[in-house]
Protein backbone atom coordinates (compact mmCIF):
# COMPACT_ATOMS: atom_id res chain seq x y z
CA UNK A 1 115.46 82.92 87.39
CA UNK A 2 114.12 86.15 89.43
CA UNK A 3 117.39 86.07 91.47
CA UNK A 4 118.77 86.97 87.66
CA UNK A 5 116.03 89.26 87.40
CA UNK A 6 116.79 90.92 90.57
CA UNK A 7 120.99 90.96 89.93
CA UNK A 8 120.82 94.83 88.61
CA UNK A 9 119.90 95.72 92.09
CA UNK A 10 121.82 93.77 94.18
CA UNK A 11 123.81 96.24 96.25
CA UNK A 12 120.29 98.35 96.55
CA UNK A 13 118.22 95.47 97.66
CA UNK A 14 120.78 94.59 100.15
CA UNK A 15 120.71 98.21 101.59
CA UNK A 16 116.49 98.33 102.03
CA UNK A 17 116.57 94.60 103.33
CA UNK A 18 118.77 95.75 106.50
CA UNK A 19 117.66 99.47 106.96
CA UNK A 20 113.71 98.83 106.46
CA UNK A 21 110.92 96.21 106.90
CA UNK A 22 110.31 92.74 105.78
CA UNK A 23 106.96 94.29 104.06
CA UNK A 24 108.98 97.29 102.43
CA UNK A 25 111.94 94.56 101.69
CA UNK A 26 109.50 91.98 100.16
CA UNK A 27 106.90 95.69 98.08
CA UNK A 28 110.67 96.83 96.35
CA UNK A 29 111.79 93.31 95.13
CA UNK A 30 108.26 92.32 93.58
CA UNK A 31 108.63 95.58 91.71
CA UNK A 32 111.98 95.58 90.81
CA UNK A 33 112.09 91.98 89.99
CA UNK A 34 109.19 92.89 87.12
CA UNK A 35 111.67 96.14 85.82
CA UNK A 36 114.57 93.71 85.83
CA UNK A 37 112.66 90.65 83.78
CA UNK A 38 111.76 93.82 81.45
CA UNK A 39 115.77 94.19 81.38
CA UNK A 40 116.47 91.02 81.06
CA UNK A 41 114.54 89.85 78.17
CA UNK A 42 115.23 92.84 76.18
CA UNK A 43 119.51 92.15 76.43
CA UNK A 44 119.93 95.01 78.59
CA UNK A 45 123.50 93.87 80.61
CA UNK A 46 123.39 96.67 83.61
CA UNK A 47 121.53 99.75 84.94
CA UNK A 48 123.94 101.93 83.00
CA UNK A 49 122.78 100.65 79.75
CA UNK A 50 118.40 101.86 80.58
CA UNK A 51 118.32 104.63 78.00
CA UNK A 52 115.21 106.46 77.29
CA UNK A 53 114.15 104.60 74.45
CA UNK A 54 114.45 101.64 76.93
CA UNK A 55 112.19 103.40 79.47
CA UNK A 56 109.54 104.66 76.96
CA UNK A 57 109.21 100.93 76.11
CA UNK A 58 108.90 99.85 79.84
CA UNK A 59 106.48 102.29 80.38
CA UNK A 60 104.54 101.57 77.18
CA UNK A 61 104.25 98.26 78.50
CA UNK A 62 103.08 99.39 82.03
CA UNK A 63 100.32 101.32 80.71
CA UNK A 64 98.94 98.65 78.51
CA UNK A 65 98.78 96.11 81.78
CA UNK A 66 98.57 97.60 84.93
CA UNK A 67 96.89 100.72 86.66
CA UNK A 68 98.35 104.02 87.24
CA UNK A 69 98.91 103.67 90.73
CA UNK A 70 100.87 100.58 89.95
CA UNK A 71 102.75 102.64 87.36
CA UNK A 72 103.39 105.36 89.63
CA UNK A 73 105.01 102.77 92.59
CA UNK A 74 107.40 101.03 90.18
CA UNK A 75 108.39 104.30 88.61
CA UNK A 76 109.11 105.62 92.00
CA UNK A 77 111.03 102.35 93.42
CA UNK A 78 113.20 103.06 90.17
CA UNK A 79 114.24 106.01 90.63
CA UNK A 80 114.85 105.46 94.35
CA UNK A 81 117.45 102.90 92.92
CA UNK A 82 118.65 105.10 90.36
CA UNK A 83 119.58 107.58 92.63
CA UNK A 84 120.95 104.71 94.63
CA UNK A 85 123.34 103.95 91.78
CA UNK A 86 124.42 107.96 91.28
CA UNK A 87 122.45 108.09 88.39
CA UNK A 88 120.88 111.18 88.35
CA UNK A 89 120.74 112.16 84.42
CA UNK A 90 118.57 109.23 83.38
CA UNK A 91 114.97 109.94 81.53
CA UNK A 92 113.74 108.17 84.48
CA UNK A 93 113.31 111.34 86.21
CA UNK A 94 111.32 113.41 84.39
CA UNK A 95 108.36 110.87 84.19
CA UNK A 96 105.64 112.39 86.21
CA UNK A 97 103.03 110.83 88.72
CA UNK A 98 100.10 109.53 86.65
CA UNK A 99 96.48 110.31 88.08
CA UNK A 100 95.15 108.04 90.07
CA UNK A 101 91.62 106.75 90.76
CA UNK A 102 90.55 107.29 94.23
CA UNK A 103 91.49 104.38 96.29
CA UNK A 104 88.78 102.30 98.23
CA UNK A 105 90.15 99.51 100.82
CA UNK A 106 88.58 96.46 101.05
CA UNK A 107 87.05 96.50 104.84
CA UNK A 108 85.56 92.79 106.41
CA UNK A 109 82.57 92.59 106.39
CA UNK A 110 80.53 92.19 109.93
CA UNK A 111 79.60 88.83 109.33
CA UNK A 112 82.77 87.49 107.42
CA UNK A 113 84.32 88.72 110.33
CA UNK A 114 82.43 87.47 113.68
CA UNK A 115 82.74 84.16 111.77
CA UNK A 116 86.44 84.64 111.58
CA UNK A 117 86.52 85.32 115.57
CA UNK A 118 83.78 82.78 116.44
CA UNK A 119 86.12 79.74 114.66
CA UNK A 120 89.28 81.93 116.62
CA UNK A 121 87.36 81.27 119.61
CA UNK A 122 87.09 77.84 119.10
CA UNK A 123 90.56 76.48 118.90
CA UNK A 124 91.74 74.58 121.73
CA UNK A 125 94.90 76.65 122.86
CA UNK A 126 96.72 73.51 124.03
CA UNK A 127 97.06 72.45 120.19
CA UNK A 128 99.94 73.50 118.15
CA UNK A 129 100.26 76.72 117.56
CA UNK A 130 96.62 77.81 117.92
CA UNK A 131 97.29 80.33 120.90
CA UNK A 132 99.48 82.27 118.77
CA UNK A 133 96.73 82.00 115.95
CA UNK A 134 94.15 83.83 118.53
CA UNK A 135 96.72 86.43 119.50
CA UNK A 136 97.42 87.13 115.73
CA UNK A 137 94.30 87.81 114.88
CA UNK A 138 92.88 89.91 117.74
CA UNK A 139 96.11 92.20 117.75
CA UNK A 140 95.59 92.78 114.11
CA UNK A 141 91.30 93.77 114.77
CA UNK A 142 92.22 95.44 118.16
CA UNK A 143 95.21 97.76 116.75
CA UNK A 144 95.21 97.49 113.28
CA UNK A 145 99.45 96.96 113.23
CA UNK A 146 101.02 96.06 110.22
CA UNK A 147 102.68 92.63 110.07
CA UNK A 148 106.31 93.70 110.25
CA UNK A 149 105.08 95.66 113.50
CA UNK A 150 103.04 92.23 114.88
CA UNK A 151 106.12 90.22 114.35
CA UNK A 152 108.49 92.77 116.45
CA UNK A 153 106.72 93.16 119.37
CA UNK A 154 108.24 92.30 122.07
CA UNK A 155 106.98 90.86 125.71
CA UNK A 156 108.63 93.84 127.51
CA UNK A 157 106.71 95.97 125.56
CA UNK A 158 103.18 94.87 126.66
CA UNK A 159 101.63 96.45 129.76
CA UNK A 160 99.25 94.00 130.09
CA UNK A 161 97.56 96.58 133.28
CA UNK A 162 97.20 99.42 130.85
CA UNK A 163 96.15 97.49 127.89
CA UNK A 164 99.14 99.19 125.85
CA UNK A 165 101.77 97.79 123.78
CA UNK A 166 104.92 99.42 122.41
CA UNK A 167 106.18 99.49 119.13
CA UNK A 168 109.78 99.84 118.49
CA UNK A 169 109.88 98.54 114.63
CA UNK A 170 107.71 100.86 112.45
CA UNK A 171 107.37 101.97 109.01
CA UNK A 172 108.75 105.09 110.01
CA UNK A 173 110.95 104.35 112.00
CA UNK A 174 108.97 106.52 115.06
CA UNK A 175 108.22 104.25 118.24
CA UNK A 176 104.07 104.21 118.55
CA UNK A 177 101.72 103.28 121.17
CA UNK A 178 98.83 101.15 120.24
CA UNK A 179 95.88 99.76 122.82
CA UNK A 180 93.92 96.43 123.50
CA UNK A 181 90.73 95.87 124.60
CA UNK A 182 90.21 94.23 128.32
CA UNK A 183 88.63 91.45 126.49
CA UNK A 184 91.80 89.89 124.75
CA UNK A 185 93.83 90.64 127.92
CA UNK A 186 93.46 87.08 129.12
CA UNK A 187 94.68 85.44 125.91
CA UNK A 188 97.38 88.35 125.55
CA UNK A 189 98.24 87.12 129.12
CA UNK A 190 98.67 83.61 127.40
CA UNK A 191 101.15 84.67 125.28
CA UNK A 192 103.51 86.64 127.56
CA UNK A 193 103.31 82.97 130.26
CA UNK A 194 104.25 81.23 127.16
CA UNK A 195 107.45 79.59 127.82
CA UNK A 196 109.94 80.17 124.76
CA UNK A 197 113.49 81.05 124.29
CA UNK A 198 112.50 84.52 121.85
CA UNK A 199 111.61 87.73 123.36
CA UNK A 200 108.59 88.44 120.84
CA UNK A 201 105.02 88.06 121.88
CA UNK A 202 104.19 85.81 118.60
CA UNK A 203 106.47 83.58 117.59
CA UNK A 204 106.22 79.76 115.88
CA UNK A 205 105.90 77.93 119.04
CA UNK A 206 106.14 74.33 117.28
CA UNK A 207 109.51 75.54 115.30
CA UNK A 208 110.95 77.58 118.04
CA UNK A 209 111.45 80.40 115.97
CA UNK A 210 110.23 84.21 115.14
CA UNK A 211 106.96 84.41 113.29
CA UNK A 212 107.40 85.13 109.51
CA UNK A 213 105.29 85.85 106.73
CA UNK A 214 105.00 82.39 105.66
CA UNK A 215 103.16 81.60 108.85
CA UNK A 216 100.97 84.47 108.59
CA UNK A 217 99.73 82.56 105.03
CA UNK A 218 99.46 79.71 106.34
CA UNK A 219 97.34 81.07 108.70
CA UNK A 220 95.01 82.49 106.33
CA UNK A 221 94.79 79.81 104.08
CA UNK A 222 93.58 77.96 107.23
CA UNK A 223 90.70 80.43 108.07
CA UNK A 224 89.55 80.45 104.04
CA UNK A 225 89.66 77.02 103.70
CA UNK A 226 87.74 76.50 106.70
CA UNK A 227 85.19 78.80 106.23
CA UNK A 228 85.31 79.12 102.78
CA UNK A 229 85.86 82.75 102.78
CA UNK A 230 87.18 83.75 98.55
CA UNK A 231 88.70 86.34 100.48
CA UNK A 232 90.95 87.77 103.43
CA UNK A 233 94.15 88.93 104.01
CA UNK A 234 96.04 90.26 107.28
CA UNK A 235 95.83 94.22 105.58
CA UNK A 236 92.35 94.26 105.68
CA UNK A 237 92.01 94.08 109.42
CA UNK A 238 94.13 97.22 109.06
CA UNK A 239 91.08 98.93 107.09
CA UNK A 240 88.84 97.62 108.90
CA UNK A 241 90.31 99.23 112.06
CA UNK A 242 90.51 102.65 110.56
CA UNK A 243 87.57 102.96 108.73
CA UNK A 244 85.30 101.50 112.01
CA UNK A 245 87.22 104.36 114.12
CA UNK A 246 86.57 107.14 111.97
CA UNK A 247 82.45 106.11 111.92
CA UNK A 248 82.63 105.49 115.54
CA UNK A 249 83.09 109.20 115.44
CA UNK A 250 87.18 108.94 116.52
CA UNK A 251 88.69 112.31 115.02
CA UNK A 252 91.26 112.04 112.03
CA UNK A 253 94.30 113.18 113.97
CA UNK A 254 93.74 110.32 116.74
CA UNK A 255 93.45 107.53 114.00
CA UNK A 256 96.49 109.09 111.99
CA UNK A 257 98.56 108.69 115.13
CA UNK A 258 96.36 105.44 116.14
CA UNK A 259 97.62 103.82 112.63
CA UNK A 260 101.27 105.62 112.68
CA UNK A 261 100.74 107.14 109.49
CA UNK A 262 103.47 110.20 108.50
CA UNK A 263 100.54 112.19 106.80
CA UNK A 264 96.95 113.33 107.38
CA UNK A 265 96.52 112.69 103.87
CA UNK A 266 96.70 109.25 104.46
CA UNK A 267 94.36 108.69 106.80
CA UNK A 268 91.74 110.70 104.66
CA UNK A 269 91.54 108.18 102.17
CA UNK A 270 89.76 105.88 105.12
CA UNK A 271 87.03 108.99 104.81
CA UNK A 272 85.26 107.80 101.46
CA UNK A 273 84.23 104.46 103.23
CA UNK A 274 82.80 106.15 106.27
CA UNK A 275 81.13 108.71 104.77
CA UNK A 276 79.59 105.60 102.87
CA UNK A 277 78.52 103.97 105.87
CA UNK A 278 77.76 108.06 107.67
CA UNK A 279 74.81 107.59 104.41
CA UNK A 280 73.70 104.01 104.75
CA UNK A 281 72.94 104.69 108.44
CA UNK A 282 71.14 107.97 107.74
CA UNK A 283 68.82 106.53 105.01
CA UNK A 284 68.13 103.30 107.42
CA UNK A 285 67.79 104.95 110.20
CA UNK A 286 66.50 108.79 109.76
CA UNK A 287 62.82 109.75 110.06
CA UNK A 288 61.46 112.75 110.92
C-alpha cells in the first residue's frame, strides 16, 4: 500500500534517491508517503488535481496532529516536488513557515554512554561482525558523522598516521575532514587489515556486502536490549559530539566545519545545551 501512496511522486523520488543520500532519500519518502495517503484516501487521482481546498484540509489535519516543525518539513518537501512537477501556481506556495519551538537534542548521557563503550569493549572481535560493531560506534562518538557519511567511507580515505579520515559523500555535497582519537587507532587499524572484496571501512563482513541502515538497527536494538537502555539512536552520538565540543570550550566556527554544517545557524542550536551545562558547572563548582 505506501508504494500506492508514494505513486504521485514517482519520477521525483527517483531523482533525490540517485542525486542525494540514503538519509535524505529515506526523510522525503516518510513525508511524502503521509501527503500521498492524505491523497489517496480523499480520491485525489494526481498532483494536478491538489487544489487549495485540498491543501487547507491537509494542513488542517497537520496542525491538529503534529508540531510545527513537522508541519513546516512536509510543507517544504511539497513544494520541492511541486516545483519538481512545474507547478508553480499551486496554493502550496504561499503557506508560510510556522514558528517553531526552540529545538533541544537529546545528548547521551555520561553513564548511558561509558556503559555503551564498556559492553563495545567487550566483544570478542573474532565473532561475527563485532569488529565492525566497535568501529561503528567509536567513529560515530569520535566524529560525530552522519550515517550516510559512516557507510561511504572508504579505506583510502583513512590516514591512519594522522588520525584523519576523508569524506567524499556528504550532505552537501562538500568533501570534509573529520579526526580520530589515537585511542581507536588500533581497532580503526582492524578494519582497514580486514580482508573483504568492498572498498568501505564498514561493511557487513558475514554478508559480504556494504553496511546499510538495517544493520545500523540491528545494531542498536542489540545495545538496548542488552543493556536495557529505553533509548538510543545513531543521531544522538551526533549531539553528543557537538554539544561536548562547544563546552569543552571548541569555538562555533571549528564545530560548524567539524560537523559539515552549511550554516552557523545550525550549529547555534547545540548552544542552549551547553550553556545548560556552562550553569550546572558554575553552581556545582563556583565559590568565592
Amino acid at each position: 500500500m505506501k508504494k500506492q501512496y508514494l505513486s504521485y511522486f514517482f519520477d521525483y523520488l527517483i531523482d533525490i534517491k540517485i542525486t542525494r543520500s540514503d538519509g535524505t532519500y529515506r526523510f522525503y519518502e516518510s513525508h511524502l508517503s503521509h501527503f500521498g495517503r492524505f491523497l489517496f484516501e480523499n480520491n485525489i487521482t494526481a498532483l494536478e488535481n491538489v487544489s487549495k481546498a485540498v491543501l487547507v484540509e491537509y494542513l488542517s489535519l497537520l496542525r491538529s496532529s503534529v508540531q510545527n516543525s513537522t508541519i513546516n518539513k512536509r510543507i517544504g518537501i511539497i513544494k520541492r516536488c511541486f516545483t519538481y512537477y512545474n507547478l508553480k501556481d499551486s496554493y502550496v506556495f504561499t503557506i508560510q513557515k510556522f514558528k517553531e519551538k526552540t529545538r533541544s537534542f537529546e545528548m547521551i548521557p555520561d553513564t548511558t554512554l561509558k556503559k555503551v563503550l564498556k559492553y563495545i569493549d567487550s566483544l570478542p572481535n573474532d565473532i561475527s561482525n563485532n569488529l565492525i560493531y566497535k568501529g561503528i560506534i567509536y567513529l560515530l562518538i569520535n566524529t560525530g558523522v552522519r550515517l550516510t557519511e559512516l557507510y561511504n567511507i572508504e579505506k583510502r580515505n583513512v590516514n591512519l598516521n594522522e588520525c584523519e579520515i576523508l569524506l567524499t559523500k556528504t550532505k552537501n555535497g562538500r568533501d570534509r575532514t573529520v579526526y580520530f582519537l589515537p585511542l581507536i587507532s588500533d581497532t580503526i587499524k582492524k578494519l582497514l587489515e580486514l580482508k573483504s572484496n568492498h572498498k568501505y571501512l564498514v561493511v557487513n563482513f558475514l554478508k559480504d556486502r556494504k553496511l546499510n541502515y538495517d544493520d545500523i538497527l540491528y545494531l542498536f536494538r542489540k545495545i538496548k536490549s542488552h543493556l536495557k537502555i529505553r533509548k538510543l539512536h545513531p543521531h544522538m552520538f551526533r549531539h553528543t559530539y557537538a554539544t561536548k565540543l562547544l563546552q569543552l570550550g571548541v569555538d562555533i566556527k571549528t564545530v560548524m566545519d567539524l560537523m559539515g554544517h552549511n550554516n552557523l545557524s545550525t550549529t547555534q542550536r547545540y548552544q542552549h545545551s551547553s550553556k545548560e551545562h556552562a550553569k550546572k558547572t558554575y553552581l556545582e563548582k563556583y565559590n568565592y
